[in-house]
Each structure stands twice: as structure tokens, then as C-alpha cells.
N, C-alpha and C. Protein backbone atom coordinates (compact mmCIF):
# COMPACT_ATOMS: atom_id res chain seq x y z
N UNK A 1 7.32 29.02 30.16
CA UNK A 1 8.40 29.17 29.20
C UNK A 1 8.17 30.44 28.37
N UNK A 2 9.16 31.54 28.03
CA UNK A 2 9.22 32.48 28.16
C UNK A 2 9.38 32.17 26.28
N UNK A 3 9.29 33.38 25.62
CA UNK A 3 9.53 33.37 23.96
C UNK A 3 10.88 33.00 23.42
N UNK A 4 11.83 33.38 24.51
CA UNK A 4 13.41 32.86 23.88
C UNK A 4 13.42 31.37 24.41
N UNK A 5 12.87 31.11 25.29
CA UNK A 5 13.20 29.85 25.87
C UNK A 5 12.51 28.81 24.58
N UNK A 6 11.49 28.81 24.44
CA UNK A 6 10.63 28.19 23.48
C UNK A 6 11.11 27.92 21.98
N UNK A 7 11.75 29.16 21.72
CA UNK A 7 12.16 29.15 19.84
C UNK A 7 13.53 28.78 20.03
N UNK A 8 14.13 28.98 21.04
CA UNK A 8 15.50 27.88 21.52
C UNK A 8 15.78 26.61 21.32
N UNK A 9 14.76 26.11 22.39
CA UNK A 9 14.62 24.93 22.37
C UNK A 9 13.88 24.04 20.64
N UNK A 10 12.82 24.86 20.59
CA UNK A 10 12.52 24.46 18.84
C UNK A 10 13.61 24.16 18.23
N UNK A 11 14.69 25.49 17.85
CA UNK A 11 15.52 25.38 16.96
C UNK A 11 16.67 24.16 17.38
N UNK A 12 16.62 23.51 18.75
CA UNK A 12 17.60 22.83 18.72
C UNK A 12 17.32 21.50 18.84
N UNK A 13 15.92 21.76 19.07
CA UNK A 13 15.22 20.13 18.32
C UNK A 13 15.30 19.66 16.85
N UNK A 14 15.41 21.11 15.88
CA UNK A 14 15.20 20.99 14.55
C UNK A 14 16.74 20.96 13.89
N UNK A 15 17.40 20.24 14.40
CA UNK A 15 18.89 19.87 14.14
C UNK A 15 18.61 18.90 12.95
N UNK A 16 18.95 18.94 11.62
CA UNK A 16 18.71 18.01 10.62
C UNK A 16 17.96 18.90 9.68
N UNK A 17 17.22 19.22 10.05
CA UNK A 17 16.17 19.90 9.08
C UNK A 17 17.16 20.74 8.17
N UNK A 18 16.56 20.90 6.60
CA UNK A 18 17.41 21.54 6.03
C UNK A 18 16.90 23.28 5.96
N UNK A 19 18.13 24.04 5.93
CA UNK A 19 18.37 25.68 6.16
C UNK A 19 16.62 26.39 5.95
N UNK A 20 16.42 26.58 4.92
CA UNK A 20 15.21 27.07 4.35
C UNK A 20 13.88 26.22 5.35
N UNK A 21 13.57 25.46 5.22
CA UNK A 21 12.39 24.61 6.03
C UNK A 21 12.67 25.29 7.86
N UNK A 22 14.23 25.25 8.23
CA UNK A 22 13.93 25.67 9.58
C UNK A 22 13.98 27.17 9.41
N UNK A 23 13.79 28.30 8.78
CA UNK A 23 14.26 29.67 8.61
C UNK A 23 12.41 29.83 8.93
N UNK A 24 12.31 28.77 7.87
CA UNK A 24 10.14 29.35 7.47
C UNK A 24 9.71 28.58 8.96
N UNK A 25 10.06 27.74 9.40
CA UNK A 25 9.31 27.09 10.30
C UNK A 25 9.78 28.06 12.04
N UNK A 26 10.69 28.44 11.80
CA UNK A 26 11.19 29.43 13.33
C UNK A 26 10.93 30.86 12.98
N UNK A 27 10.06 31.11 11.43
CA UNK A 27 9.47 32.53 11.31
C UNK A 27 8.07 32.10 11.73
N UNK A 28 7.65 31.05 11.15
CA UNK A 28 5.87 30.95 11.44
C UNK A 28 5.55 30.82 13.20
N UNK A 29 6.79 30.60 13.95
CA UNK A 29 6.46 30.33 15.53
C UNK A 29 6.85 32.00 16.04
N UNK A 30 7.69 32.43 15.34
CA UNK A 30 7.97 33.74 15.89
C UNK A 30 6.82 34.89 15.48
N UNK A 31 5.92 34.56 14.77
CA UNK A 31 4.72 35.26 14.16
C UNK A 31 4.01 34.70 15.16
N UNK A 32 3.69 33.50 15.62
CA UNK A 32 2.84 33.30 16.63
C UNK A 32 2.85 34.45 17.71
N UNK A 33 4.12 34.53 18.31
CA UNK A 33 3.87 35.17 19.43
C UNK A 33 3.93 36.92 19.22
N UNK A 34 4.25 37.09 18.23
CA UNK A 34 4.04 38.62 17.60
C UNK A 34 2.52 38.82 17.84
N UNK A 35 1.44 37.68 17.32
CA UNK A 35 0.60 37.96 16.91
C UNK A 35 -0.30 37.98 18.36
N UNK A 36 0.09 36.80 18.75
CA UNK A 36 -0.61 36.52 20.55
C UNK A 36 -0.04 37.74 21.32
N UNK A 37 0.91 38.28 21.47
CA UNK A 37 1.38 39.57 22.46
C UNK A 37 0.28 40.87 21.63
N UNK A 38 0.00 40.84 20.38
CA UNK A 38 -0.72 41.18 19.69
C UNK A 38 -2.31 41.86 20.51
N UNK A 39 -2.68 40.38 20.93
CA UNK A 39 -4.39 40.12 21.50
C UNK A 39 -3.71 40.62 22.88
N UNK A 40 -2.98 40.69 23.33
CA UNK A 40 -2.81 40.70 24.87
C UNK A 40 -2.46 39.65 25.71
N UNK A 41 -1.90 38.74 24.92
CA UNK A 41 -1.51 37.49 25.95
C UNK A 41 -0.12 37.36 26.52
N UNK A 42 0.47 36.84 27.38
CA UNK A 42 2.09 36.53 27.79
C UNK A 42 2.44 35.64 27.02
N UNK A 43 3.71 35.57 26.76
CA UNK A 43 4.60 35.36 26.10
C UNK A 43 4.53 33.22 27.03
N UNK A 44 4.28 33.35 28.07
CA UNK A 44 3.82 31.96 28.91
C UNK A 44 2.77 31.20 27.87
N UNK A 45 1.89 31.98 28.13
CA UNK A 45 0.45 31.83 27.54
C UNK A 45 0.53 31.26 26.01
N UNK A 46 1.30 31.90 25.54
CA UNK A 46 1.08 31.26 23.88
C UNK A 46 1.94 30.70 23.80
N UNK A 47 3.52 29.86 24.32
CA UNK A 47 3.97 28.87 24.55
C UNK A 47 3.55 27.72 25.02
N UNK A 48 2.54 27.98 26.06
CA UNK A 48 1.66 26.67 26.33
C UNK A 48 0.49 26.39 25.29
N UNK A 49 0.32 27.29 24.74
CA UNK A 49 -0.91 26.71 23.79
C UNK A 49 -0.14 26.49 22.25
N UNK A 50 1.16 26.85 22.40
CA UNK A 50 1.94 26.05 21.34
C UNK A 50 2.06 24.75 21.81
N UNK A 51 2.21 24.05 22.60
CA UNK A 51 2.67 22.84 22.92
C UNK A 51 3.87 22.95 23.14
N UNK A 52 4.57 21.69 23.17
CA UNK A 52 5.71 21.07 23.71
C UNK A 52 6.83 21.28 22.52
N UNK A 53 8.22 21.99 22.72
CA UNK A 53 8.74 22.86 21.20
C UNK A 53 9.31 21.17 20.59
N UNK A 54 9.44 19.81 21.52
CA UNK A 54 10.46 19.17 21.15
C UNK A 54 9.62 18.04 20.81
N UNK A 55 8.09 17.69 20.73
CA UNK A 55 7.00 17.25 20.01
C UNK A 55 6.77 17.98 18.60
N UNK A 56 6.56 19.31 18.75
CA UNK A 56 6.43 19.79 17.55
C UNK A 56 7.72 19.94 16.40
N UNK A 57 8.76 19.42 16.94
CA UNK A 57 10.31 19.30 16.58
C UNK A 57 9.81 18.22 15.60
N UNK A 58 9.49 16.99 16.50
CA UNK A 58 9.65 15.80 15.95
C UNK A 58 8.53 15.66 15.03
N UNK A 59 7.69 16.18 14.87
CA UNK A 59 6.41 16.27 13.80
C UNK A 59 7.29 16.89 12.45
N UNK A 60 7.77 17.78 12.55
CA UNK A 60 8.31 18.37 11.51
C UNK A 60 9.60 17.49 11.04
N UNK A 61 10.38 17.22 11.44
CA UNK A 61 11.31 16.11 11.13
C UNK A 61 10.93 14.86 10.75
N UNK A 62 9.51 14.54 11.22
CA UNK A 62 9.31 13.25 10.78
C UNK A 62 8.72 13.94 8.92
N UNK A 63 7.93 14.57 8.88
CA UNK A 63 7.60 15.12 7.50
C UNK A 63 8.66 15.31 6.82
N UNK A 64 9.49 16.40 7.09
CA UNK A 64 10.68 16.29 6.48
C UNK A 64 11.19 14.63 6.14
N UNK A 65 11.69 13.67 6.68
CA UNK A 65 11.75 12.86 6.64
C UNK A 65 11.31 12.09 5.52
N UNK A 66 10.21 12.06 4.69
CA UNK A 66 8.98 11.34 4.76
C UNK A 66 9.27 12.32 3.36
N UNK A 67 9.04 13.59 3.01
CA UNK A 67 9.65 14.48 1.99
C UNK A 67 10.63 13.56 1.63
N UNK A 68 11.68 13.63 2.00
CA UNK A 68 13.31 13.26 1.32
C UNK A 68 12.99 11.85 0.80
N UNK A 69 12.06 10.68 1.02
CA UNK A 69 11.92 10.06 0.81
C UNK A 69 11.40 9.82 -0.93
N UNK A 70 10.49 10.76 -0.56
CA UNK A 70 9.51 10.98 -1.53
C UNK A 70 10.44 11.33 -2.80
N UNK A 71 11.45 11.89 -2.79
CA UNK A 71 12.20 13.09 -3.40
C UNK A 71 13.41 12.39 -4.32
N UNK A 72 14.17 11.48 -2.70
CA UNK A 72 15.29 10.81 -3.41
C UNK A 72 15.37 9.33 -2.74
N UNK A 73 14.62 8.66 -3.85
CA UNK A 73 13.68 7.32 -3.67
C UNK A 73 15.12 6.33 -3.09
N UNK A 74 15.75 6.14 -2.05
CA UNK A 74 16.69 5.01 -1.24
C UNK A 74 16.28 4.52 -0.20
N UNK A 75 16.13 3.12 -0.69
CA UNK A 75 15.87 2.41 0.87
C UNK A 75 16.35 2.84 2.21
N UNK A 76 17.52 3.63 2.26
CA UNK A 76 17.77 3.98 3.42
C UNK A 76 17.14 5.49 3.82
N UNK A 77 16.94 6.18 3.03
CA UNK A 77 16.13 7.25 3.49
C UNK A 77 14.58 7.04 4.19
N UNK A 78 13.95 5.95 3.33
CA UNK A 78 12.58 5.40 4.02
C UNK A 78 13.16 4.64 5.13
N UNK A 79 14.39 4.12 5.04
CA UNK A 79 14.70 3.86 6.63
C UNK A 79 14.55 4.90 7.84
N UNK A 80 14.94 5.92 7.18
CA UNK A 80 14.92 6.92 8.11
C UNK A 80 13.65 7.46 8.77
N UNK A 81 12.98 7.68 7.60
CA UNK A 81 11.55 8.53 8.03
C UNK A 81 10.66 7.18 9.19
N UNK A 82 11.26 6.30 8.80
CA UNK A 82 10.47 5.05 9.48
C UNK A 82 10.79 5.40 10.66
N UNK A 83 11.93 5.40 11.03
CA UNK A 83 12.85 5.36 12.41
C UNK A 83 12.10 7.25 12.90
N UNK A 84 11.64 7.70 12.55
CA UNK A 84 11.52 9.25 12.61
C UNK A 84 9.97 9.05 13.18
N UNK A 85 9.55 8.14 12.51
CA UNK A 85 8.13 7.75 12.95
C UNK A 85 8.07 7.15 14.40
N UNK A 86 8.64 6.11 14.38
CA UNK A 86 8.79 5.72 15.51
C UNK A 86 8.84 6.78 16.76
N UNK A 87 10.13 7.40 16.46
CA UNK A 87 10.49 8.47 17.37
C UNK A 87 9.62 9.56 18.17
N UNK A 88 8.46 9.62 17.52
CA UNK A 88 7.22 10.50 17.32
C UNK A 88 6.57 9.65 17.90
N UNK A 89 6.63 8.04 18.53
CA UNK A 89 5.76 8.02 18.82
C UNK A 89 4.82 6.71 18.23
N UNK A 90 4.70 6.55 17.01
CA UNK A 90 3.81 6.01 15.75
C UNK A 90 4.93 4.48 16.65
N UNK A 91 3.73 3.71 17.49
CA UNK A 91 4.65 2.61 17.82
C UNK A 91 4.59 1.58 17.00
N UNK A 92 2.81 1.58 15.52
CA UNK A 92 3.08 1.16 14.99
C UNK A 92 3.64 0.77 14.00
N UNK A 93 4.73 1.80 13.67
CA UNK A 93 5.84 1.76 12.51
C UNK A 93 7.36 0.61 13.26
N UNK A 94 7.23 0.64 14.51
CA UNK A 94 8.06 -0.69 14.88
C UNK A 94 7.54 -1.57 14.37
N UNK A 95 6.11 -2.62 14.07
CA UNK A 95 5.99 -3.65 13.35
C UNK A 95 6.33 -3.12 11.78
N UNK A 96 6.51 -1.95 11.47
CA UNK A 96 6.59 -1.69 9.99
C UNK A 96 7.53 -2.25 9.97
N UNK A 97 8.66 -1.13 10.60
CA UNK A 97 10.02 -1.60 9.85
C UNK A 97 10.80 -2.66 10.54
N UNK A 98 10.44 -3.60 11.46
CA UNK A 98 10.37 -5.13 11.23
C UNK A 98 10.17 -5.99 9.99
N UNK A 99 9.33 -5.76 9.11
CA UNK A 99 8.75 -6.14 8.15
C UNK A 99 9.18 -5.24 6.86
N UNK A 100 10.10 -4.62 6.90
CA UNK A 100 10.66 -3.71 5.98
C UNK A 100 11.73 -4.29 6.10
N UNK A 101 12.71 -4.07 6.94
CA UNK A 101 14.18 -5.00 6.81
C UNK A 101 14.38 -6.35 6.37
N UNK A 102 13.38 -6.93 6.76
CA UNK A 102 12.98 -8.57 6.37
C UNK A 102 12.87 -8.45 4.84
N UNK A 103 11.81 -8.00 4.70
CA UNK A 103 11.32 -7.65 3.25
C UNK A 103 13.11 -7.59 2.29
N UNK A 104 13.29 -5.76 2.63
CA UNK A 104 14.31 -5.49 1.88
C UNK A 104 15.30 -6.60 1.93
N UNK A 105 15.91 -7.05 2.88
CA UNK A 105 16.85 -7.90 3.05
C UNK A 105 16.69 -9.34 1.72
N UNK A 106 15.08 -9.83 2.07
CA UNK A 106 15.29 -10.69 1.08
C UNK A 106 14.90 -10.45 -0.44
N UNK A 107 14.81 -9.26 -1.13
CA UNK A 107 14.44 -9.12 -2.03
C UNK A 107 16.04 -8.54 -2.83
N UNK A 108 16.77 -8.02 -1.80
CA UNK A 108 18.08 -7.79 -2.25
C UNK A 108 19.29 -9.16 -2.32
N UNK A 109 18.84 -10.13 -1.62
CA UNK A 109 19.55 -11.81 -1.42
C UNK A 109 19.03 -12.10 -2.92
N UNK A 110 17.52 -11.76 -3.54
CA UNK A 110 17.57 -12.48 -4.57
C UNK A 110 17.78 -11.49 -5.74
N UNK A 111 17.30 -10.15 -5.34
CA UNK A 111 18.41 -9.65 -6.70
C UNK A 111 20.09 -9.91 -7.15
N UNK A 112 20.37 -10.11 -5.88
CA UNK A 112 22.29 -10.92 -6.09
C UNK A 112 22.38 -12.12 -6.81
N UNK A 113 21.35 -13.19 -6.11
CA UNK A 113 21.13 -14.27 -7.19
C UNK A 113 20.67 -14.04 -8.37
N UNK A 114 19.80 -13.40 -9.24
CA UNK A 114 19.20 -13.19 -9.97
C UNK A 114 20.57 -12.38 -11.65
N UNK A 115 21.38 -11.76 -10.93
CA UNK A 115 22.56 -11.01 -11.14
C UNK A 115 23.49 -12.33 -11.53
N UNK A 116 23.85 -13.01 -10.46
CA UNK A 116 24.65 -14.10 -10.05
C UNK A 116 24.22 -15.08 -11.59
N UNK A 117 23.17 -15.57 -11.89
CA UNK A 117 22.69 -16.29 -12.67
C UNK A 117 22.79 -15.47 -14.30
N UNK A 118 22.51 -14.19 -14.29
CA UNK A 118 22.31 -13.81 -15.67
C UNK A 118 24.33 -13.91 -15.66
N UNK A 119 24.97 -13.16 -15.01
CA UNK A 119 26.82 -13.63 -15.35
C UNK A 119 26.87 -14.85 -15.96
N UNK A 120 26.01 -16.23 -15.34
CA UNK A 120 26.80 -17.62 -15.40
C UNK A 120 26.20 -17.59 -16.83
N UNK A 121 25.03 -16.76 -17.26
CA UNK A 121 24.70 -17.47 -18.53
C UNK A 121 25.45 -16.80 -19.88
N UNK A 122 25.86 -15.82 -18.95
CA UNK A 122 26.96 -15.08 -20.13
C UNK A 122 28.42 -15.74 -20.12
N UNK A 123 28.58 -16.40 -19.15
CA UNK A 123 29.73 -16.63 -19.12
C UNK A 123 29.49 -18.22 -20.32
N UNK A 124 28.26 -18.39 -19.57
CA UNK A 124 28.27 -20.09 -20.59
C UNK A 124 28.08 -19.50 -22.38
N UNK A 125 27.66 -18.79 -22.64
CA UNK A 125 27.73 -17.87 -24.19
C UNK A 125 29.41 -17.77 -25.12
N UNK A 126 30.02 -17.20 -23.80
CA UNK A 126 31.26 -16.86 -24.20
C UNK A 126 31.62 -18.46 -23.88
N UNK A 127 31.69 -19.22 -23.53
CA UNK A 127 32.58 -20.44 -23.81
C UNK A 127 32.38 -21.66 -24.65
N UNK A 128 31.18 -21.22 -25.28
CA UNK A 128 30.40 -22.03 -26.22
C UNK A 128 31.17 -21.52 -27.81
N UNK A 129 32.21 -20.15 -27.39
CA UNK A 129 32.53 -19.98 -28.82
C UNK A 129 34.55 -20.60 -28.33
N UNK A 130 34.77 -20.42 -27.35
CA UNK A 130 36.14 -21.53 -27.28
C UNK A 130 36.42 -23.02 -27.16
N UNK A 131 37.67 -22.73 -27.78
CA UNK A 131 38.15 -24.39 -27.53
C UNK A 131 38.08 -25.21 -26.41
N UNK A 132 38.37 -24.18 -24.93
CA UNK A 132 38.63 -24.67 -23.82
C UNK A 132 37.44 -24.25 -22.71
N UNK A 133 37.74 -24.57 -21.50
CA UNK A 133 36.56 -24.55 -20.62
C UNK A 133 37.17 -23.13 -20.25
N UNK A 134 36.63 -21.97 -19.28
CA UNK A 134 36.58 -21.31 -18.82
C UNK A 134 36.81 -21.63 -17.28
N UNK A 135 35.93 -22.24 -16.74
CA UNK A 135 36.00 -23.43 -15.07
C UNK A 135 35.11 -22.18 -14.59
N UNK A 136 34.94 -20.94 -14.62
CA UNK A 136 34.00 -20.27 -13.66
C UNK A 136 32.22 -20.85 -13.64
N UNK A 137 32.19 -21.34 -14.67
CA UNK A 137 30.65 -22.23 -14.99
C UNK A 137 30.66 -23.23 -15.26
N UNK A 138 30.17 -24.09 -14.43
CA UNK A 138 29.75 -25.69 -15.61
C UNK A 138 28.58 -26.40 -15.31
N UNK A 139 28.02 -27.00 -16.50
CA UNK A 139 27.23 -27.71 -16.16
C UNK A 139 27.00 -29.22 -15.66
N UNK A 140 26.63 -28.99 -14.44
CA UNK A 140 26.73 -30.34 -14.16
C UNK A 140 25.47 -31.60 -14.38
N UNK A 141 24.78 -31.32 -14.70
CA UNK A 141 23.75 -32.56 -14.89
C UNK A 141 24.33 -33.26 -16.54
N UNK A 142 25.12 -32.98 -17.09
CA UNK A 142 25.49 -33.23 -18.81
C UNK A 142 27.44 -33.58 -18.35
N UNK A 143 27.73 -34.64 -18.97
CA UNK A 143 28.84 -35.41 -19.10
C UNK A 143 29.68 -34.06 -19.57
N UNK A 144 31.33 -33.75 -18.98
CA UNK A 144 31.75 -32.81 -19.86
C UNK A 144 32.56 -33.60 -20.93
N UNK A 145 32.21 -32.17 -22.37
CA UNK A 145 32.72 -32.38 -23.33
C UNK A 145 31.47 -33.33 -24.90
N UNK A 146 30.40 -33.63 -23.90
CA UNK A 146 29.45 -34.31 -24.59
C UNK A 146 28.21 -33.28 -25.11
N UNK A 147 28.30 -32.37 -24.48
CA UNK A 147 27.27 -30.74 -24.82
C UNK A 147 27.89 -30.02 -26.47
N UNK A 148 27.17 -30.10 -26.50
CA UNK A 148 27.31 -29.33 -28.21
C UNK A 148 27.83 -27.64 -27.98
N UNK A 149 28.41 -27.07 -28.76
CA UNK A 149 28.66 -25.77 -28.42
C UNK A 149 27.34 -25.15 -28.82
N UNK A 150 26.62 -25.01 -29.72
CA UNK A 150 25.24 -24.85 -30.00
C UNK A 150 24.02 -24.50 -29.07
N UNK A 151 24.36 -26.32 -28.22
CA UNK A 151 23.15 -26.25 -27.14
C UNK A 151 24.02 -25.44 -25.97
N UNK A 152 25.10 -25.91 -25.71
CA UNK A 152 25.62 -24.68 -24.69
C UNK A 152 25.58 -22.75 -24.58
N UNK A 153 25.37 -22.69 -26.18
CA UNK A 153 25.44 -21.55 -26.50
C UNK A 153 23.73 -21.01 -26.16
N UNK A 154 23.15 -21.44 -26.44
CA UNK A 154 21.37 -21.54 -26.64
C UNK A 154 21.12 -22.02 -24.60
N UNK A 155 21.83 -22.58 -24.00
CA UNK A 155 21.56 -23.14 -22.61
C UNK A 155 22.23 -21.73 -21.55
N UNK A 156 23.42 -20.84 -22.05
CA UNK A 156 23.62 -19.95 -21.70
C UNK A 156 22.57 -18.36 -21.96
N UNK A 157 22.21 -18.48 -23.41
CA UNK A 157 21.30 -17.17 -23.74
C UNK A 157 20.12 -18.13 -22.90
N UNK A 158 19.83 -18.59 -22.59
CA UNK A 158 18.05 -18.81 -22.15
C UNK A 158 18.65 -18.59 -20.32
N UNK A 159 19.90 -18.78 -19.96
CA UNK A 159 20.38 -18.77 -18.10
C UNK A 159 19.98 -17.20 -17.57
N UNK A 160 21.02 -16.56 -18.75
CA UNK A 160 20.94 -15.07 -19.16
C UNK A 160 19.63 -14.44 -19.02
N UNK A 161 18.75 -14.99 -20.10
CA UNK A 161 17.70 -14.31 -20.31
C UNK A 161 16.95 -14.32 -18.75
N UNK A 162 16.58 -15.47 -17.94
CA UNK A 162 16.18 -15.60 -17.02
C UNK A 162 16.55 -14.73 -15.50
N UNK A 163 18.33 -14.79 -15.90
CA UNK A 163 18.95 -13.86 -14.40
C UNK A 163 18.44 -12.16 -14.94
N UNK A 164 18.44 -11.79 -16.36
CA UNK A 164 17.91 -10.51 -16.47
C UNK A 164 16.65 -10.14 -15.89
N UNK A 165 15.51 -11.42 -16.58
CA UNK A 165 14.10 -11.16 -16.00
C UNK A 165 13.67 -11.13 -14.73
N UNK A 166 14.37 -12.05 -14.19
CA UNK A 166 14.21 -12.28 -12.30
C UNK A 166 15.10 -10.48 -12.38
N UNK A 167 15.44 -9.77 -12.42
CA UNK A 167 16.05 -8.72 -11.90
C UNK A 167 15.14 -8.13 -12.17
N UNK A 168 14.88 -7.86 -13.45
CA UNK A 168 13.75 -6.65 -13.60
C UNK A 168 12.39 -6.73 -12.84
N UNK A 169 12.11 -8.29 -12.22
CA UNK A 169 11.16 -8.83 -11.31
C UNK A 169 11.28 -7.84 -9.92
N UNK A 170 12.37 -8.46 -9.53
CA UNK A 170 12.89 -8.11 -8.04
C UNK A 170 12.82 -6.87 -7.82
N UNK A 171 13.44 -6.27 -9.08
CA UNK A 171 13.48 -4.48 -8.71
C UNK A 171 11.89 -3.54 -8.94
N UNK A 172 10.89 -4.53 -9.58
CA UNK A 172 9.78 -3.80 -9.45
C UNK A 172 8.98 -4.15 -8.09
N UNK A 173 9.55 -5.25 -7.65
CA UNK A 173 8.90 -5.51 -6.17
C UNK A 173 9.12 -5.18 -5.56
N UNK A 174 10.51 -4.40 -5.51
CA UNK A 174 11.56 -3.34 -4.47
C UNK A 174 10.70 -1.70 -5.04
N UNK A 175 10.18 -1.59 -5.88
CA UNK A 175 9.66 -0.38 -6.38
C UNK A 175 8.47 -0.31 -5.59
N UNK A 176 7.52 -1.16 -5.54
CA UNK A 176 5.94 -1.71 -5.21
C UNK A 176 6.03 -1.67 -3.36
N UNK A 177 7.28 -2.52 -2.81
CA UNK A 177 7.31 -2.13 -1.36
C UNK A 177 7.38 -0.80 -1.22
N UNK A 178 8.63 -0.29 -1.59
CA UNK A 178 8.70 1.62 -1.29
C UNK A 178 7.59 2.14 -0.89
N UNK A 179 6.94 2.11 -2.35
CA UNK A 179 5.73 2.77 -2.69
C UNK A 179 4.91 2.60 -1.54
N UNK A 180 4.45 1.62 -1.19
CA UNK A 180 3.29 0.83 -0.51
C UNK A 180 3.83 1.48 1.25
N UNK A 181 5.23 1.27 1.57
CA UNK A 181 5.59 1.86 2.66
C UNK A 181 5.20 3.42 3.02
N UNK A 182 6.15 4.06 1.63
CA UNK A 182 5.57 5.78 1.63
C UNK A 182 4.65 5.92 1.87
N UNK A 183 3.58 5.42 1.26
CA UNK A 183 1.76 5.71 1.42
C UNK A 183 1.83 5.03 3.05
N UNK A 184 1.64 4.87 3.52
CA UNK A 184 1.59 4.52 4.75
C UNK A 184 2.23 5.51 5.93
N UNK A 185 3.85 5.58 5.48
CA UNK A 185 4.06 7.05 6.47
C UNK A 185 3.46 8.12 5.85
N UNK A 186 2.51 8.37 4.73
CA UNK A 186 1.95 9.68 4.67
C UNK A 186 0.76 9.46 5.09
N UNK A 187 0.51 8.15 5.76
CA UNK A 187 -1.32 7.94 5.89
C UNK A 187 -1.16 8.44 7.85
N UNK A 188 0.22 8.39 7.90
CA UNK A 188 0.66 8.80 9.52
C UNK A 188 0.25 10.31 9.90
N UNK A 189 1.20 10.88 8.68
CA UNK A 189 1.36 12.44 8.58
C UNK A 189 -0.30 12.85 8.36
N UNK A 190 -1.35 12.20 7.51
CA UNK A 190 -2.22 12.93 7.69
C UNK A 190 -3.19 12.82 8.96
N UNK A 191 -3.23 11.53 9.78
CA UNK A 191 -3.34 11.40 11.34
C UNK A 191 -3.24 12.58 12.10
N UNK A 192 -2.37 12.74 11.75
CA UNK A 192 -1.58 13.95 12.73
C UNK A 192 -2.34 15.24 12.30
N UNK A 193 -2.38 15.67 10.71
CA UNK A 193 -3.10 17.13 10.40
C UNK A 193 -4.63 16.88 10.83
N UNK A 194 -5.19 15.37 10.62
CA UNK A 194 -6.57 15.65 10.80
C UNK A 194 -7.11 15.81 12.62
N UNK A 195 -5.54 15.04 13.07
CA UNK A 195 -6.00 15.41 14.58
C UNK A 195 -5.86 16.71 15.35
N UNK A 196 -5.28 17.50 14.54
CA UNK A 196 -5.02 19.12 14.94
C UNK A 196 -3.58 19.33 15.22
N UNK A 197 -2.73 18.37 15.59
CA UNK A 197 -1.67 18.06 15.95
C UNK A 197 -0.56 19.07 15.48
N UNK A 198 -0.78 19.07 13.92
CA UNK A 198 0.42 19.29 13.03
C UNK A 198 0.40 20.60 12.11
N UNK A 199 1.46 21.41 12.19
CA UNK A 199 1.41 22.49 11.41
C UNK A 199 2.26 22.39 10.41
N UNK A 200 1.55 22.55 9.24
CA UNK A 200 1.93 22.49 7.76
C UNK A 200 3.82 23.30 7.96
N UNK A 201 4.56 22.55 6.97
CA UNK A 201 6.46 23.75 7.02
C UNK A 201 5.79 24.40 6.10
């Protein structure tokens, strides 16, 4: 594979990557072979000892990846770099993000509940100061009409207080997975630099 064939194919592996990252990363390969025609080698020669352009594609995309994550903290972006991992190869990021969807899935079922519950206790607040029922809340273990507006009022701030705290719960455990995931695809990325594999963007 000849020097156009090679930075070709690179650049059309590196579809995604953003402008600047592929400008520096298709100058540092085009310095390669400046530098190898340099010593006296073919333009063959230092394509093969570059490797494969659409391996070294996917190394850089998975970092990139794995960056954006880092950058602009959404579950679906660490979806991505996960899926980027995979792609590369890393077969054990399939048991990851097995265990990431599961995860996310149920930690977002109970932030809805958690949400769901702080409403009912606001809603029981506000009907503790009317005449009439509201019907979106009631309590059912207590006879209606036999609840004090008082204890209803005091039975709604304590529902409240609880659907707030379970949220601020849920969302630091949704903070603590991220986290715990990221470190893990960067424990990938450094695999890769310590095995020789990977060239810094």
C-alpha cells in the first residue's frame, strides 16, 4: 500500500472524528512517511510498519470516544465509547455494557418513582389546605375524611421529603456508575499505549 492509498483509507475510517483531531492526526501520519522516505525507505515499507490504517482508525475513535465522554458527562455518549470499544475489539466491554444498560435502565425506573412520590407528597400538601379532595392522591390505609388536615399536611411534607431524597440518592449512583465505567474504558485506552499499540491524537 502505497502513501495515498494508506492516508485514504485512514481518513475514511476517521469519519466522526471531529475537524481539528483528524487535521493533527492525518498530519502526524503524513510526517511519518516524509520522515521514513527521509531514511530511505518505500512508501510500502512504512505503511506496513504503520499497521492496518482501519485498526489504527478505530483506536483513535475509540479515544475520541472515551474524550467526549469525559467532557459531556450523558449516558448515551458512554454508550457510545462502550460500543467503540467493543468495535476495537475489547470483547470484554460486551459484558460491560450488558451490565450498563441493566444498571442504567434500573436506576432511571427508580428515579421516575422517586419523582413520582415526591409530586404525590406535594400534591397531598396542597390538599391539606382545601375543602375538597383533589382525587390525583389518596390515602388509602386511613378512612376518608377521618385524617386531620394537619396530619395530612405533615404525611405529605415527610412523602415529599422522601421522593426528593431517593432522587438525590439515585442520581449520585447514576454519578458513581459513570464514573466507575469511564475509569475502566480509560484502563482500556491505557492497555493499548502500554502495549505499543496506540498513538497519542
Amino acid at each position: 500500500m502505497n502513501k495515498n492509498q494508506f492516508l485514504s483509507r485512514l481518513r475514511d475510517n476517521l469519519r466522526g472524528v471531529d475537524g481539528d483531531s483528524l487535521k493533527e492526526i492525518m498530519y502526524d501520519y503524513e510526517e511519518h512517511f516524509t520522515i521514513g522516505l527521509e531514511n530511505g525507505k518505500t512508501e510500502e515499507e512504512i505503511s506496513a510498519s504503520l499497521g492496518d490504517p482501519e485498526a489504527i482508525a478505530a483506536q483513535y475513535k475509540y479515544e475520541n470516544a472515551v474524550k467526549t465522554a469525559e467532557t459531556n458527562r450523558r449516558p448515551v455518549n458512554l454508550l457510545k465509547a462502550i460500543l467503540a470499544g467493543v468495535g476495537l475489539g475489547f470483547f470484554n466491554l460486551v459484558f460491560v455494557l450488558g451490565i450498563y444498560i441493566g444498571i442504567v435502565a434500573s436506576i432511571f425506573a427508580f428515579f421516575v418513582s422517586s419523582i413520582a412520590i415526591a409530586f404525590a407528597g406535594t400534591v397531598l400538601i396542597i390538599q391539606s389546605f382545601l375543602p375538597f379532595t383533589i382525587g390525583l392522591v389518596t390515602v388509602p390505609f386511613i378512612l376518608e375524611g377521618l385524617l386531620p388536615k394537619a396530619a395530612l399536611f405533615f404525611f405529605g411534607l415527610g412523602t415529599t421529603a422522601l421522593g426528593l431524597l431517593m432522587t438525590v440518592i439515585f442520581v449520585k449512583i447514576g454519578q458513581g456508575v459513570y464514573n466507575l465505567t469511564l475509569k475502566y474504558l480509560q484502563a482500556n485506552i491505557s492497555i493499548i499505549k502500554k502495549a505499543g499499540e496506540f498513538n497519542e491524537v
